[in-house]
N, C-alpha and C. Protein backbone atom coordinates (compact mmCIF):
# COMPACT_ATOMS: atom_id res chain seq x y z
N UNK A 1 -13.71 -10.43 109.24
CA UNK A 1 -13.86 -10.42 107.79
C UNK A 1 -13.43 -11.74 107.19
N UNK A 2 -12.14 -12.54 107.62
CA UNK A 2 -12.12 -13.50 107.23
C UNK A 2 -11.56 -14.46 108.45
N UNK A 3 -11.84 -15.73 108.39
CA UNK A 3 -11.60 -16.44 109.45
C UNK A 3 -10.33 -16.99 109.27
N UNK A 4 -9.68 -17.50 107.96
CA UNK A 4 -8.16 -17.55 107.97
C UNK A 4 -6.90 -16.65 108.61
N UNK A 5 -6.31 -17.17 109.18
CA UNK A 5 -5.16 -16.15 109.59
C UNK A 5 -4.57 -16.10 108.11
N UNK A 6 -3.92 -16.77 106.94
CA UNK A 6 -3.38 -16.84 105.97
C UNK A 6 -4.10 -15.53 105.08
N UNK A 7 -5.67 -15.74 104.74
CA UNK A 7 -6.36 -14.85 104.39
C UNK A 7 -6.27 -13.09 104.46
N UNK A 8 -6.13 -13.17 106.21
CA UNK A 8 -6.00 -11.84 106.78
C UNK A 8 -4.86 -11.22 106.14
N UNK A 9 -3.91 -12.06 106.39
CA UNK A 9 -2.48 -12.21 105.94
C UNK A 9 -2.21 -11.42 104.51
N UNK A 10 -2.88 -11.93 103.68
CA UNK A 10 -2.83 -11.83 102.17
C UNK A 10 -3.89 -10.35 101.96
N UNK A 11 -4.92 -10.11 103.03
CA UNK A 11 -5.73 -8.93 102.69
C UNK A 11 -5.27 -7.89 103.15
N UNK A 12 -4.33 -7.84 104.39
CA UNK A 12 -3.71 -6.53 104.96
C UNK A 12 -2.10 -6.71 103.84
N UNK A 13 -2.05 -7.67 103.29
CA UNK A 13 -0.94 -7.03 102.27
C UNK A 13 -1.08 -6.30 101.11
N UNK A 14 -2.28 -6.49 100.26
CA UNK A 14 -3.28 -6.05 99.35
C UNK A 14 -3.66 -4.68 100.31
N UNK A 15 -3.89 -4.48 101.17
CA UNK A 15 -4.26 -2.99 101.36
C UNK A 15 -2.90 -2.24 101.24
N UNK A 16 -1.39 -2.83 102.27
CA UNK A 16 -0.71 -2.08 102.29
C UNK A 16 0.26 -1.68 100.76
N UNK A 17 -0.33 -2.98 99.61
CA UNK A 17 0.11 -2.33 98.54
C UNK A 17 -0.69 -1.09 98.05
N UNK A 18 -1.74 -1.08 97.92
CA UNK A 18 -2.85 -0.29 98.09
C UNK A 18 -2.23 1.31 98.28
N UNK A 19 -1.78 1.14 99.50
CA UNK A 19 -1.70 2.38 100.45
C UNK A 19 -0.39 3.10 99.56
N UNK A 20 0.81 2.27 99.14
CA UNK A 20 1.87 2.19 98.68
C UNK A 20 1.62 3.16 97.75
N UNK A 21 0.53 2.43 96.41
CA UNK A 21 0.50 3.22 95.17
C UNK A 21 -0.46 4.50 95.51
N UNK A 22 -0.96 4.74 96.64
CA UNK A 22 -1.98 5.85 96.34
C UNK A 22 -1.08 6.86 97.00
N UNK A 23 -0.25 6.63 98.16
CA UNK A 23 1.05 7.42 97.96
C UNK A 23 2.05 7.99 97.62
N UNK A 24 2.32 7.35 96.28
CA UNK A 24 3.21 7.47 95.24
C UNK A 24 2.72 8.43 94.36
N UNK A 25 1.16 8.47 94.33
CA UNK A 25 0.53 9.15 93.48
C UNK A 25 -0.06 10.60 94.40
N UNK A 26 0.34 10.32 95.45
CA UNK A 26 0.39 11.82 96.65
C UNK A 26 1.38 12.20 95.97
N UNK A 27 2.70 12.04 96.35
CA UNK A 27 3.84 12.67 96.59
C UNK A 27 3.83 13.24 94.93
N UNK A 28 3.78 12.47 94.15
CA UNK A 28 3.73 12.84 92.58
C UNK A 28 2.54 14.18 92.62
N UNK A 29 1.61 13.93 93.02
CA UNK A 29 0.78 15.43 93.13
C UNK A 29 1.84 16.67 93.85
N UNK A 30 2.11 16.52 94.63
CA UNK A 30 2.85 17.65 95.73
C UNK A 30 3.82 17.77 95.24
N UNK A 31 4.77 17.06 93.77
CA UNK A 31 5.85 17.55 93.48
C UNK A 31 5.65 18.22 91.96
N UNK A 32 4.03 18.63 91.89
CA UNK A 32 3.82 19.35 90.52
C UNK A 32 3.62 18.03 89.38
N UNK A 33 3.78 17.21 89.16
CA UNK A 33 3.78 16.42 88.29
C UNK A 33 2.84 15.03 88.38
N UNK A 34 1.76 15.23 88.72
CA UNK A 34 0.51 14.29 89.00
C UNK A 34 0.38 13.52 88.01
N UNK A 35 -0.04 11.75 88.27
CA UNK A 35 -0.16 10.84 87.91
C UNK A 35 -1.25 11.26 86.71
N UNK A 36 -1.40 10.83 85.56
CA UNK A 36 -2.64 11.04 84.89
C UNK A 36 -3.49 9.67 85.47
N UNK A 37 -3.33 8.94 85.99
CA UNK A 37 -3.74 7.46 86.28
C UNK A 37 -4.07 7.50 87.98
N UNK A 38 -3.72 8.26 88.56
CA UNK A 38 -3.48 7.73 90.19
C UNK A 38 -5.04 7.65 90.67
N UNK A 39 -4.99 6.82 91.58
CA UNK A 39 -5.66 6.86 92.19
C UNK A 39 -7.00 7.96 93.29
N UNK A 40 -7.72 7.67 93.08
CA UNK A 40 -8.73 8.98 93.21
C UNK A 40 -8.36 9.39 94.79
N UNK A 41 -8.44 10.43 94.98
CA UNK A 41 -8.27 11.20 96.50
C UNK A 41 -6.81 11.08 97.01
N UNK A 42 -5.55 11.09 95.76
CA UNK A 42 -4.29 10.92 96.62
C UNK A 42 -4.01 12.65 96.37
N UNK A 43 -4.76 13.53 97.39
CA UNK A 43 -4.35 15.03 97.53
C UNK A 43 -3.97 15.43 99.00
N UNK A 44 -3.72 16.16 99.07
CA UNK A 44 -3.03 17.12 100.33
C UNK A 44 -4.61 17.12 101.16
N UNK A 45 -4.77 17.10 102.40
CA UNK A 45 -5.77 17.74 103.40
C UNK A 45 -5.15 18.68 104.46
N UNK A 46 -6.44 19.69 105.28
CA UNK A 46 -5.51 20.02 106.10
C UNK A 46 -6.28 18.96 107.33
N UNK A 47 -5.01 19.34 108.23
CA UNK A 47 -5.28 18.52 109.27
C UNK A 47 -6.77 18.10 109.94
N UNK A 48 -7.27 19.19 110.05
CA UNK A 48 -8.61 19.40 111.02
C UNK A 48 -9.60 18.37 110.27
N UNK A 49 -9.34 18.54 108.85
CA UNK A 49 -10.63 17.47 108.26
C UNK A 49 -10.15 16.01 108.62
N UNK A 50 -8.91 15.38 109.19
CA UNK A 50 -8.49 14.49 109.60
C UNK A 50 -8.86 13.99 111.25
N UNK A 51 -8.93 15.08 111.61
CA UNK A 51 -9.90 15.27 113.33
C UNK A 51 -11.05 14.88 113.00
N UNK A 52 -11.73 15.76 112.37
CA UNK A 52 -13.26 15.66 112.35
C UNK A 52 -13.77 14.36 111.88
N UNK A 53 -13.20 13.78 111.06
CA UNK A 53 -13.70 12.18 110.82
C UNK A 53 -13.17 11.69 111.33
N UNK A 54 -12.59 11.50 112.21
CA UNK A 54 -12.08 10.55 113.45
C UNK A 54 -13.23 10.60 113.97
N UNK A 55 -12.91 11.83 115.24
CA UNK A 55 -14.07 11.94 116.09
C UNK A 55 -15.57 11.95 115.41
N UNK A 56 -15.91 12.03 114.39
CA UNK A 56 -17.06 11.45 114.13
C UNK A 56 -17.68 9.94 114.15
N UNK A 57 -16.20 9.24 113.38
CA UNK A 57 -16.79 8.00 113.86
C UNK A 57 -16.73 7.01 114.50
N UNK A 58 -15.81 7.55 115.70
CA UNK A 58 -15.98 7.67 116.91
C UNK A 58 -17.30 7.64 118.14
N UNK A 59 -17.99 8.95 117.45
CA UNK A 59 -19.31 9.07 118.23
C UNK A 59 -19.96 7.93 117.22
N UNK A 60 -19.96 7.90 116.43
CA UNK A 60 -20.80 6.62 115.66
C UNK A 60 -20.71 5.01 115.90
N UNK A 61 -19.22 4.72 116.81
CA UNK A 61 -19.15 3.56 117.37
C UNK A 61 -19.92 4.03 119.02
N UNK A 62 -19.64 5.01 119.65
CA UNK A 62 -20.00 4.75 120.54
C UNK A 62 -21.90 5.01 120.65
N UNK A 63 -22.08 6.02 119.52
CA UNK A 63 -23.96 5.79 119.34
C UNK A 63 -23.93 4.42 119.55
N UNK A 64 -23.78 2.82 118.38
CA UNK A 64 -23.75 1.93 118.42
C UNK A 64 -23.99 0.96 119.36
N UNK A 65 -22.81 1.09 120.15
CA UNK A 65 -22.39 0.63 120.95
C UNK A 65 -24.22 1.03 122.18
N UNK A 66 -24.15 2.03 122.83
CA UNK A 66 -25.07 2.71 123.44
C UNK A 66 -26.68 1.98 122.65
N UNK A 67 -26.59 1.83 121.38
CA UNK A 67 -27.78 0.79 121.42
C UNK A 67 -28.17 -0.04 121.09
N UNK A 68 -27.00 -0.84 121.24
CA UNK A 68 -27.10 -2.40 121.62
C UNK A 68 -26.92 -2.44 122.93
N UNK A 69 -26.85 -2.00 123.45
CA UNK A 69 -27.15 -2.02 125.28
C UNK A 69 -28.19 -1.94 125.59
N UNK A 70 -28.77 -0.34 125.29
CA UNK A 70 -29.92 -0.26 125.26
C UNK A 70 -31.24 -1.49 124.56
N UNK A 71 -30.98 -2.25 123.54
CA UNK A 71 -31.48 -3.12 123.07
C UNK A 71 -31.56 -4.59 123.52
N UNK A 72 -30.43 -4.33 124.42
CA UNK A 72 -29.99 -5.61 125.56
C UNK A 72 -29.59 -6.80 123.70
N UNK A 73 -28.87 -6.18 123.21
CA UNK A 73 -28.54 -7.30 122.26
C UNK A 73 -26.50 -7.39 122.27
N UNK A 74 -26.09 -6.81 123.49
CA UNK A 74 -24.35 -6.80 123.01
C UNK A 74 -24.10 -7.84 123.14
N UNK A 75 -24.59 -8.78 123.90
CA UNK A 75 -24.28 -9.92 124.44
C UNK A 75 -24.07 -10.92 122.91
N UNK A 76 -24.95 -10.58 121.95
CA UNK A 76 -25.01 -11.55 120.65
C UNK A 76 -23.88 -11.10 119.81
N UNK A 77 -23.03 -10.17 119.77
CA UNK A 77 -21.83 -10.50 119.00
C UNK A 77 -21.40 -11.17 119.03
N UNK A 78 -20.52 -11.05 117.49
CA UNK A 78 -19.98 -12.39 117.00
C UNK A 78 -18.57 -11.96 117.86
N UNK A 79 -18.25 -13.62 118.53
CA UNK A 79 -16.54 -13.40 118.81
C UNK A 79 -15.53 -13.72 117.77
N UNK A 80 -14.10 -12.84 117.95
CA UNK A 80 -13.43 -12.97 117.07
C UNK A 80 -11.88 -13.14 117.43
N UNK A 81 -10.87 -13.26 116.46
CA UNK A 81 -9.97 -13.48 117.45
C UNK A 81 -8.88 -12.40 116.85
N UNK A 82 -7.75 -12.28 117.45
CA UNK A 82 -7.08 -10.79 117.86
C UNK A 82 -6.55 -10.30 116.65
N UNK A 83 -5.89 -11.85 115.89
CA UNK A 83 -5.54 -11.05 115.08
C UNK A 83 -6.89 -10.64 113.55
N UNK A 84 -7.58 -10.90 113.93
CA UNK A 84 -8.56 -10.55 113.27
C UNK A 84 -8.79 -8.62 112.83
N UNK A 85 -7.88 -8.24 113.97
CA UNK A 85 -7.98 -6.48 113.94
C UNK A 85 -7.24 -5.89 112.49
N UNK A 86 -6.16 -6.95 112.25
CA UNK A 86 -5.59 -6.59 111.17
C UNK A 86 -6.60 -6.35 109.83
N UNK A 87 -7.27 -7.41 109.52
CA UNK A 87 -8.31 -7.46 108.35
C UNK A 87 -9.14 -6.05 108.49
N UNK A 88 -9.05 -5.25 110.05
CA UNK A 88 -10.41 -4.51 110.34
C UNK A 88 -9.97 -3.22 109.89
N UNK A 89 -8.60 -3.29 109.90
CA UNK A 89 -7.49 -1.76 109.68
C UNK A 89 -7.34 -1.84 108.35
N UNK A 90 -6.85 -2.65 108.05
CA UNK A 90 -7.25 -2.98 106.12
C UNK A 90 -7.89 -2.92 104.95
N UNK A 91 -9.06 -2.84 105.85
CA UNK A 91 -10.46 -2.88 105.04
C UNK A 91 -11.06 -1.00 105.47
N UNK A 92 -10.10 -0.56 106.17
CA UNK A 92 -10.63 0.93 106.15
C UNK A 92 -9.76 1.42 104.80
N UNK A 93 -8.37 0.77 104.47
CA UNK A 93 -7.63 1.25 103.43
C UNK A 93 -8.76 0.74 101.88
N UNK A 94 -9.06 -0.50 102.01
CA UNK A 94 -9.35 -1.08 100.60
C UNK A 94 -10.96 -0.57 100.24
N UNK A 95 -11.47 -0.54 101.51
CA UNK A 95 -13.10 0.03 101.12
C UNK A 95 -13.39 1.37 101.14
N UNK A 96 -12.13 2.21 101.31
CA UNK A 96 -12.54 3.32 101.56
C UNK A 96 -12.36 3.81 99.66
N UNK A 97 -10.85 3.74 99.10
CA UNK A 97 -10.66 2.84 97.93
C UNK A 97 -11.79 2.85 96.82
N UNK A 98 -12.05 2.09 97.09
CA UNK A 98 -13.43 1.33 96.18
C UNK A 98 -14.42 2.45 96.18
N UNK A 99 -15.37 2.18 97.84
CA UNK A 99 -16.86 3.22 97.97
C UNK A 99 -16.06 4.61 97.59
N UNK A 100 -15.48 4.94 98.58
CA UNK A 100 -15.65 6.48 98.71
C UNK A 100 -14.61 7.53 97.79
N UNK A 101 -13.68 6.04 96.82
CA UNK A 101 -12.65 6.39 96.01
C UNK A 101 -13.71 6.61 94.20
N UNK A 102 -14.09 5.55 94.32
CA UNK A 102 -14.43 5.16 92.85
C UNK A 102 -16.12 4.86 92.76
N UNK A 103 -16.78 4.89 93.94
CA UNK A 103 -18.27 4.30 93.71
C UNK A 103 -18.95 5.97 94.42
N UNK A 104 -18.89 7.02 93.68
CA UNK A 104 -19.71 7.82 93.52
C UNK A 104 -19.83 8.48 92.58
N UNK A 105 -20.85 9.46 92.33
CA UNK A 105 -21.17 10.42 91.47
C UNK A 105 -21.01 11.85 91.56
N UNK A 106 -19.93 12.31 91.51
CA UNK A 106 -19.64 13.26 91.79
C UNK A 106 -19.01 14.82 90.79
N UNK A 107 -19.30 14.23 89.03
CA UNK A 107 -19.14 15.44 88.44
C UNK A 107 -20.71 15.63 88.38
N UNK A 108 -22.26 15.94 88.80
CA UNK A 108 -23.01 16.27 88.06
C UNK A 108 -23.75 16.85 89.07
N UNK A 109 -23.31 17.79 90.08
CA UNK A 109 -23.73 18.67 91.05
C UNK A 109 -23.93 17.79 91.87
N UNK A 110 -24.38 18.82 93.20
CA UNK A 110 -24.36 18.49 94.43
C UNK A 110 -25.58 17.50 94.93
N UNK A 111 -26.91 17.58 93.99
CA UNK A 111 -27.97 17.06 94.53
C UNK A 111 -27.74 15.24 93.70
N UNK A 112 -27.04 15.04 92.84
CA UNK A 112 -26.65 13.96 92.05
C UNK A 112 -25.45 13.50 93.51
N UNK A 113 -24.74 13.84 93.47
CA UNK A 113 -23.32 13.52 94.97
C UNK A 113 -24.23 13.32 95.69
N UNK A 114 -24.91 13.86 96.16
CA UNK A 114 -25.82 13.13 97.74
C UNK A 114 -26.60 12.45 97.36
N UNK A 115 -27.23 11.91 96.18
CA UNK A 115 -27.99 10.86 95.92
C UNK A 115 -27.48 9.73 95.87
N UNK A 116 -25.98 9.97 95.23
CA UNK A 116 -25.56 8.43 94.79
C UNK A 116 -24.93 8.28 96.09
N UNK A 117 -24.65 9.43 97.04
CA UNK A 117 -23.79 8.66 98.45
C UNK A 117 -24.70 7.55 99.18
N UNK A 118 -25.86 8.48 99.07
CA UNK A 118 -27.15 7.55 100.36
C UNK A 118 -27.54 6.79 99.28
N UNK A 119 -27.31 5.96 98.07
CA UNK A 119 -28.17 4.91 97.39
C UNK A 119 -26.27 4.08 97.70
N UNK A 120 -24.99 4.21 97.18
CA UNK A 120 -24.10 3.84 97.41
C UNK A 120 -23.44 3.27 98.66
N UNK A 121 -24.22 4.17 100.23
CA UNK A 121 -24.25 3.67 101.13
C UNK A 121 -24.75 2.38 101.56
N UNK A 122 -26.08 2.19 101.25
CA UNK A 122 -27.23 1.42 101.34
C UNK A 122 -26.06 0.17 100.96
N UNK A 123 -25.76 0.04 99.14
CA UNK A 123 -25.44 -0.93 99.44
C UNK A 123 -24.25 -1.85 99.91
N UNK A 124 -23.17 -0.45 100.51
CA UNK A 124 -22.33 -0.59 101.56
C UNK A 124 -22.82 -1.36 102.16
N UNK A 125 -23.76 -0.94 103.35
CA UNK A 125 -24.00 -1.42 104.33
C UNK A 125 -24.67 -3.46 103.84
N UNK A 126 -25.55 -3.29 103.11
CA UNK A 126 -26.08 -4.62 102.31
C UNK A 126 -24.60 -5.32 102.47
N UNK A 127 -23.51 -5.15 102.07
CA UNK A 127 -22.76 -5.81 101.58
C UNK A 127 -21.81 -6.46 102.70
N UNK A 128 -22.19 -5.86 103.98
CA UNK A 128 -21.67 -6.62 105.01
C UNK A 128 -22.58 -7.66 105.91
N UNK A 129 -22.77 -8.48 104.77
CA UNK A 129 -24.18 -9.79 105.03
C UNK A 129 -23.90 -10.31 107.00
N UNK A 130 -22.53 -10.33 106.82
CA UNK A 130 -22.08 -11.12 108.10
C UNK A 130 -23.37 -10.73 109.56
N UNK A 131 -23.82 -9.22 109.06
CA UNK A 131 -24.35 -8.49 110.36
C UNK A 131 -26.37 -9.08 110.04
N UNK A 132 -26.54 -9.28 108.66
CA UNK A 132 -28.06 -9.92 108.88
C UNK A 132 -28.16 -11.11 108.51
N UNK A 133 -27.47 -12.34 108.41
CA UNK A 133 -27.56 -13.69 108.45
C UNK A 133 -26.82 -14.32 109.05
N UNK A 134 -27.08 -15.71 108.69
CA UNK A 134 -26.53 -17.05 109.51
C UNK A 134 -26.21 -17.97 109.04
N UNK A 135 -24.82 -18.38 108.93
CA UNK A 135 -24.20 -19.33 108.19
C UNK A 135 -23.75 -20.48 109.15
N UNK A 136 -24.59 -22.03 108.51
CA UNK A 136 -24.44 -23.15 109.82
C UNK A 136 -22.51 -23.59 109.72
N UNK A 137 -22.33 -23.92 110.73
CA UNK A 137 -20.99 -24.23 111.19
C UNK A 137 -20.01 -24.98 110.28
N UNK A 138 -20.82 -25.39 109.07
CA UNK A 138 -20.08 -26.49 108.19
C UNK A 138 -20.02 -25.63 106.86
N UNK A 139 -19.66 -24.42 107.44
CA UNK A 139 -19.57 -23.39 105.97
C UNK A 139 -20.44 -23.32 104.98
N UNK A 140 -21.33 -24.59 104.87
CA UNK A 140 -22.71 -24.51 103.57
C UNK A 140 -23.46 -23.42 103.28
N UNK A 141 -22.92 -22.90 102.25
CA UNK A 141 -23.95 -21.28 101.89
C UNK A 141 -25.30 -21.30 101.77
N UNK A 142 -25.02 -22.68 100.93
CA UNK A 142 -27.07 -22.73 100.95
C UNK A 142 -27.86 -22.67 101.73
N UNK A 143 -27.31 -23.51 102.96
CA UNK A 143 -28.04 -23.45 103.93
C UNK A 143 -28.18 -21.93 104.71
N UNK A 144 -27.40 -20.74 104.01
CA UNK A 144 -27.70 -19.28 104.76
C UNK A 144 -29.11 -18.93 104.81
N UNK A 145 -29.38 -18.21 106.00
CA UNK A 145 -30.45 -17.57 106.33
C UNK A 145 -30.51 -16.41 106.62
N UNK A 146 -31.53 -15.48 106.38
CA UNK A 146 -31.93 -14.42 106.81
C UNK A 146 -31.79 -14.37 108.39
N UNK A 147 -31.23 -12.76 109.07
CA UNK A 147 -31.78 -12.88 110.53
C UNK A 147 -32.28 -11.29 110.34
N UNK A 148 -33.09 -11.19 110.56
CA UNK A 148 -33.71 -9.94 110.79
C UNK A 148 -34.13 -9.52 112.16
N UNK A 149 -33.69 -8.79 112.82
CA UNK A 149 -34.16 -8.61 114.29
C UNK A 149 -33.63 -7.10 114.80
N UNK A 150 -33.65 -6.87 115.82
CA UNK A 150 -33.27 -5.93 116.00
C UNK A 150 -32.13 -5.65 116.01
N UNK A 151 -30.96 -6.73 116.36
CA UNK A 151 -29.88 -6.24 116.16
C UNK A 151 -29.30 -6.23 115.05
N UNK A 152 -29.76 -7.11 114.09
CA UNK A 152 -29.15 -6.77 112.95
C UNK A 152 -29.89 -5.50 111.60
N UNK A 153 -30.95 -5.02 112.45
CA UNK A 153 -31.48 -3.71 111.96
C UNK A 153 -30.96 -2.73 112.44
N UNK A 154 -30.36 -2.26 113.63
CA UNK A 154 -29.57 -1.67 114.27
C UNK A 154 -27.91 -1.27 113.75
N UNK A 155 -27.43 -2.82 113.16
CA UNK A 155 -25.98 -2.66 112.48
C UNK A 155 -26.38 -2.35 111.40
N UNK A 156 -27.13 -2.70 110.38
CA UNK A 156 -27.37 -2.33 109.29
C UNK A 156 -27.60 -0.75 108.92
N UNK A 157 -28.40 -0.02 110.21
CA UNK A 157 -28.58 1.68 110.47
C UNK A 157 -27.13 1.84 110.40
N UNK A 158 -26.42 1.29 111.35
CA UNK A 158 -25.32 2.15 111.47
C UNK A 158 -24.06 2.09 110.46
N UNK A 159 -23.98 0.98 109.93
CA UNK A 159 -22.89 0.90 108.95
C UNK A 159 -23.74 2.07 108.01
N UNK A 160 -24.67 1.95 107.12
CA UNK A 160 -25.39 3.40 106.66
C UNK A 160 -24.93 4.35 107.11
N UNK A 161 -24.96 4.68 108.30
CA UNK A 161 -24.69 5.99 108.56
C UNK A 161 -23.28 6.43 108.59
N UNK A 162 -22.43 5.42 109.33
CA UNK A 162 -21.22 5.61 108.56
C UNK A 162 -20.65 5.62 107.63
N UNK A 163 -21.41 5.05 106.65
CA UNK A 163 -20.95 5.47 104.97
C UNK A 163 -20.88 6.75 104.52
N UNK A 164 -22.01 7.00 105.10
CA UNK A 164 -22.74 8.54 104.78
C UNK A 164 -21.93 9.01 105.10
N UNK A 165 -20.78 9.07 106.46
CA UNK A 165 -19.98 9.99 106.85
C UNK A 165 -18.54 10.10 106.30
N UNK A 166 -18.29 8.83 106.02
CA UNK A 166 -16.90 8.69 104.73
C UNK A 166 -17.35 9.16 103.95
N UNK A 167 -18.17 9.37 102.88
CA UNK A 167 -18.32 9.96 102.10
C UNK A 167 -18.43 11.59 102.37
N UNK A 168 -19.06 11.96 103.06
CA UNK A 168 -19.57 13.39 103.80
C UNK A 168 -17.95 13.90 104.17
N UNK A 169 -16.68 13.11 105.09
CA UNK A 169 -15.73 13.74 105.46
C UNK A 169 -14.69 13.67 103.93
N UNK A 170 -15.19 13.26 102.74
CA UNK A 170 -14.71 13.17 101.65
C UNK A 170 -14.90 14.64 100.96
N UNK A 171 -15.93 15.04 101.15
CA UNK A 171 -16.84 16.23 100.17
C UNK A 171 -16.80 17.45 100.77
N UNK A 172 -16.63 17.37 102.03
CA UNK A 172 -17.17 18.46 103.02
C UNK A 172 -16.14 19.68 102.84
N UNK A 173 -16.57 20.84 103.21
CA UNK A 173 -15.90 21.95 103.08
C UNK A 173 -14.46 22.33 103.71
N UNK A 174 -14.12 21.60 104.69
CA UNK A 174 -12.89 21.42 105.00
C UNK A 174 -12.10 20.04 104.58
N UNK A 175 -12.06 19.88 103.57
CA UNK A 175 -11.38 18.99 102.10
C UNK A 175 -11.69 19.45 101.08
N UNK A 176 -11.04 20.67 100.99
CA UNK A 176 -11.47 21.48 99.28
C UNK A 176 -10.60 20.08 98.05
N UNK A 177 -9.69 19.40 98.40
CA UNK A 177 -9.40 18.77 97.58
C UNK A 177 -9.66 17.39 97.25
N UNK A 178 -10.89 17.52 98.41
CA UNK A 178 -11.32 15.40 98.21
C UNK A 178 -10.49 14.41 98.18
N UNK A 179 -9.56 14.92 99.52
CA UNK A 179 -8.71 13.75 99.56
C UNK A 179 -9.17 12.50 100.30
N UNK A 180 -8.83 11.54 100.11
CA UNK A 180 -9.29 9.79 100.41
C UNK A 180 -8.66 9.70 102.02
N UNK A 181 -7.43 11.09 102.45
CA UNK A 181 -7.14 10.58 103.76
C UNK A 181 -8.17 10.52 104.86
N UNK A 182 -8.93 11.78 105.06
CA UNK A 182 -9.88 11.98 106.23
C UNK A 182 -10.28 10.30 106.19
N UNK A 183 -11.19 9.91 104.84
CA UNK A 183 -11.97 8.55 105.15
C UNK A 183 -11.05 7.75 105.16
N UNK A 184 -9.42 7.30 104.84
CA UNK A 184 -8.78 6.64 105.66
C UNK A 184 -8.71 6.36 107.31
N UNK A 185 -8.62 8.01 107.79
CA UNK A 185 -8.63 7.94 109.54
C UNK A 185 -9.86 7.65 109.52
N UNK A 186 -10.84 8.25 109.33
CA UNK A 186 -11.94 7.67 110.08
C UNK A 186 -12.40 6.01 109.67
N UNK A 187 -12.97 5.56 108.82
CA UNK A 187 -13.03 3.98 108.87
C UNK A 187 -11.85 3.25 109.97
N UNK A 188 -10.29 3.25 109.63
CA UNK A 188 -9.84 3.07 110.32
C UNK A 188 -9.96 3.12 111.77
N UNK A 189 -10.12 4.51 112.32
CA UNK A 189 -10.69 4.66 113.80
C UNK A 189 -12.15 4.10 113.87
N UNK A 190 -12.78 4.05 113.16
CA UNK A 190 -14.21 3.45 113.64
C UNK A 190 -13.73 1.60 113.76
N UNK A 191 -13.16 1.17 112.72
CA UNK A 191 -12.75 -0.71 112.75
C UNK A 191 -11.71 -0.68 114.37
N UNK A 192 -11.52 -0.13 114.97
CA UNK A 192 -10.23 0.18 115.71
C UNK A 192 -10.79 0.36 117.12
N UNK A 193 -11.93 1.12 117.28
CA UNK A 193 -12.83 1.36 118.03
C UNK A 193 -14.13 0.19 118.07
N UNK A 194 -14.43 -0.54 117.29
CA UNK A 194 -15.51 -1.54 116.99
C UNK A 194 -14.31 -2.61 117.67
N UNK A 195 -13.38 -2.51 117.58
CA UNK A 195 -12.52 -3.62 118.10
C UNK A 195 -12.41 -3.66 119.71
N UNK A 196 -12.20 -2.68 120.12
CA UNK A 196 -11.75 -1.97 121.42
C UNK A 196 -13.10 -2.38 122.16
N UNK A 197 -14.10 -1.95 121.58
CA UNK A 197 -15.61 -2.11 122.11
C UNK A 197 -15.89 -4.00 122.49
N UNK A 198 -15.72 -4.52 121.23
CA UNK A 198 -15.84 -6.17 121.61
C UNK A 198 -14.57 -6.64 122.45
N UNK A 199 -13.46 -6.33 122.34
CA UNK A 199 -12.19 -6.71 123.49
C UNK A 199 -12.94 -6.35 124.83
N UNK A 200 -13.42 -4.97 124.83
CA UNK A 200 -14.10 -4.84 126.36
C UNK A 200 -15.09 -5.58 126.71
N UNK A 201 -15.68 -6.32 125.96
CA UNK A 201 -17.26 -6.91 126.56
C UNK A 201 -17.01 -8.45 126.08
N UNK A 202 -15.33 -9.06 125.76
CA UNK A 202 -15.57 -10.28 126.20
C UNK A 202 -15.43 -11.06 124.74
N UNK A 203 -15.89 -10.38 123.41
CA UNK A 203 -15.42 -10.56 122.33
C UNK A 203 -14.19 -10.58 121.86
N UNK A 204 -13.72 -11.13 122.33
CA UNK A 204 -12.38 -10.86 121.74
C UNK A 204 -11.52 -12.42 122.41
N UNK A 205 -11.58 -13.48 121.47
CA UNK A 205 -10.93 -14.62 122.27
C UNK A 205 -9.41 -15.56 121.16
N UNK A 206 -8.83 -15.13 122.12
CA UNK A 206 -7.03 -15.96 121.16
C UNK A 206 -6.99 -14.77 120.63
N UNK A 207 -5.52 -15.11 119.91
CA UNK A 207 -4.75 -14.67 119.24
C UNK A 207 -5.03 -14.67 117.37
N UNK A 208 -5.67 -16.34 117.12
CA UNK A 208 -6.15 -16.68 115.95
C UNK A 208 -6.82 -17.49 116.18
């Protein structure tokens, strides 16, 4: 996400303030006296909806994973370096937050909630350019390009589909209270697992 160690630095602190206030605004729920202000999804879950989006996106790194092999494209990831995992655990706190906290539609029934998830997804996924272009070595934006190919039609499916599922382990019937944790664990386990996957195949070089 970002190539500064300083950067990373400054973005996993911004999440863990993040994490700080949407906790504060848990515990303030569970002691009867809820934030009028807090943050969206700081409620109680039970456990199991905390399983189930794990292991979902879980199978969604390893679908992934399975086809870019199949595509013979693993070899073209981008390498990164270790401490780079921090930004990846961070960004399950701050984007989950944002998309699956504040970027839906969700008082105006159920067929309005699944519209704005899969149009909200979309431009989730859009918004992680890194996976369909190419930026030359001297940082010049202008000079960015389109890459369209299979592998970056492939990441683009799948970040989609994992949106769909933060949102989905947000709504779903085992989270009667739409809490933000399930899509905490899962993004988290999916950036965690996307990590684990490039450490195994060679992606993964230094420390910084």
């Amino acid at each position: 996400m970002f190539d500064s160690p300083l950067m990373i630095l400054v973005f996993c602190a911004a999440a863990l303030y993040c994490l700080k206030i949407w906790r504060e605004d848990y515990l303030s729920a569970r002691r009867g006296s809820p934030n009028p202000r807090a943050l969206p999804g700081a409620t109680g879950v039970p456990a199991i909806a905390i399983w189930v989006g794990v292991i979902g996106a879980i199978l969604l790194v390893l679908l992934e994973t399975a086809g870019e092999i199949h595509l013979g494209v693993s070899s073209q990831q981008t390498t990164i370096p270790a401490i780079a995992l921090l930004s990846m655990l961070a960004a399950g706190i701050i984007e989950e937050i944002i998309f699956r906290g504040y970027i839906i539609i969700d008082k105006r029934g159920t067929n309005m909630l699944i519209a704005s998830a899969m149009v909200f997804s979309l431009i989730f996924a859009l918004l992680h350019y890194q996976y369909y272009t190419e930026i030359p070595e001297d940082g010049n934006w202008r000079d960015m390009s389109l890459v369209i190919d299979s592998k970056s039609l492939w990441s683009l499916f799948l970040l989609y589909l994992n949106s769909l599922w933060f949102y989905t382990v947000r709504f779903f019937r085992l989270n009667p209270q739409h809490s933000l944790l399930p899509c905490f664990a899962a993004h988290i386990a999916s950036n965690f697992a996307v990590f684990m996957v490039k450490l195994a195949q060679g992606h993964v070089v230094g420390w910084w």
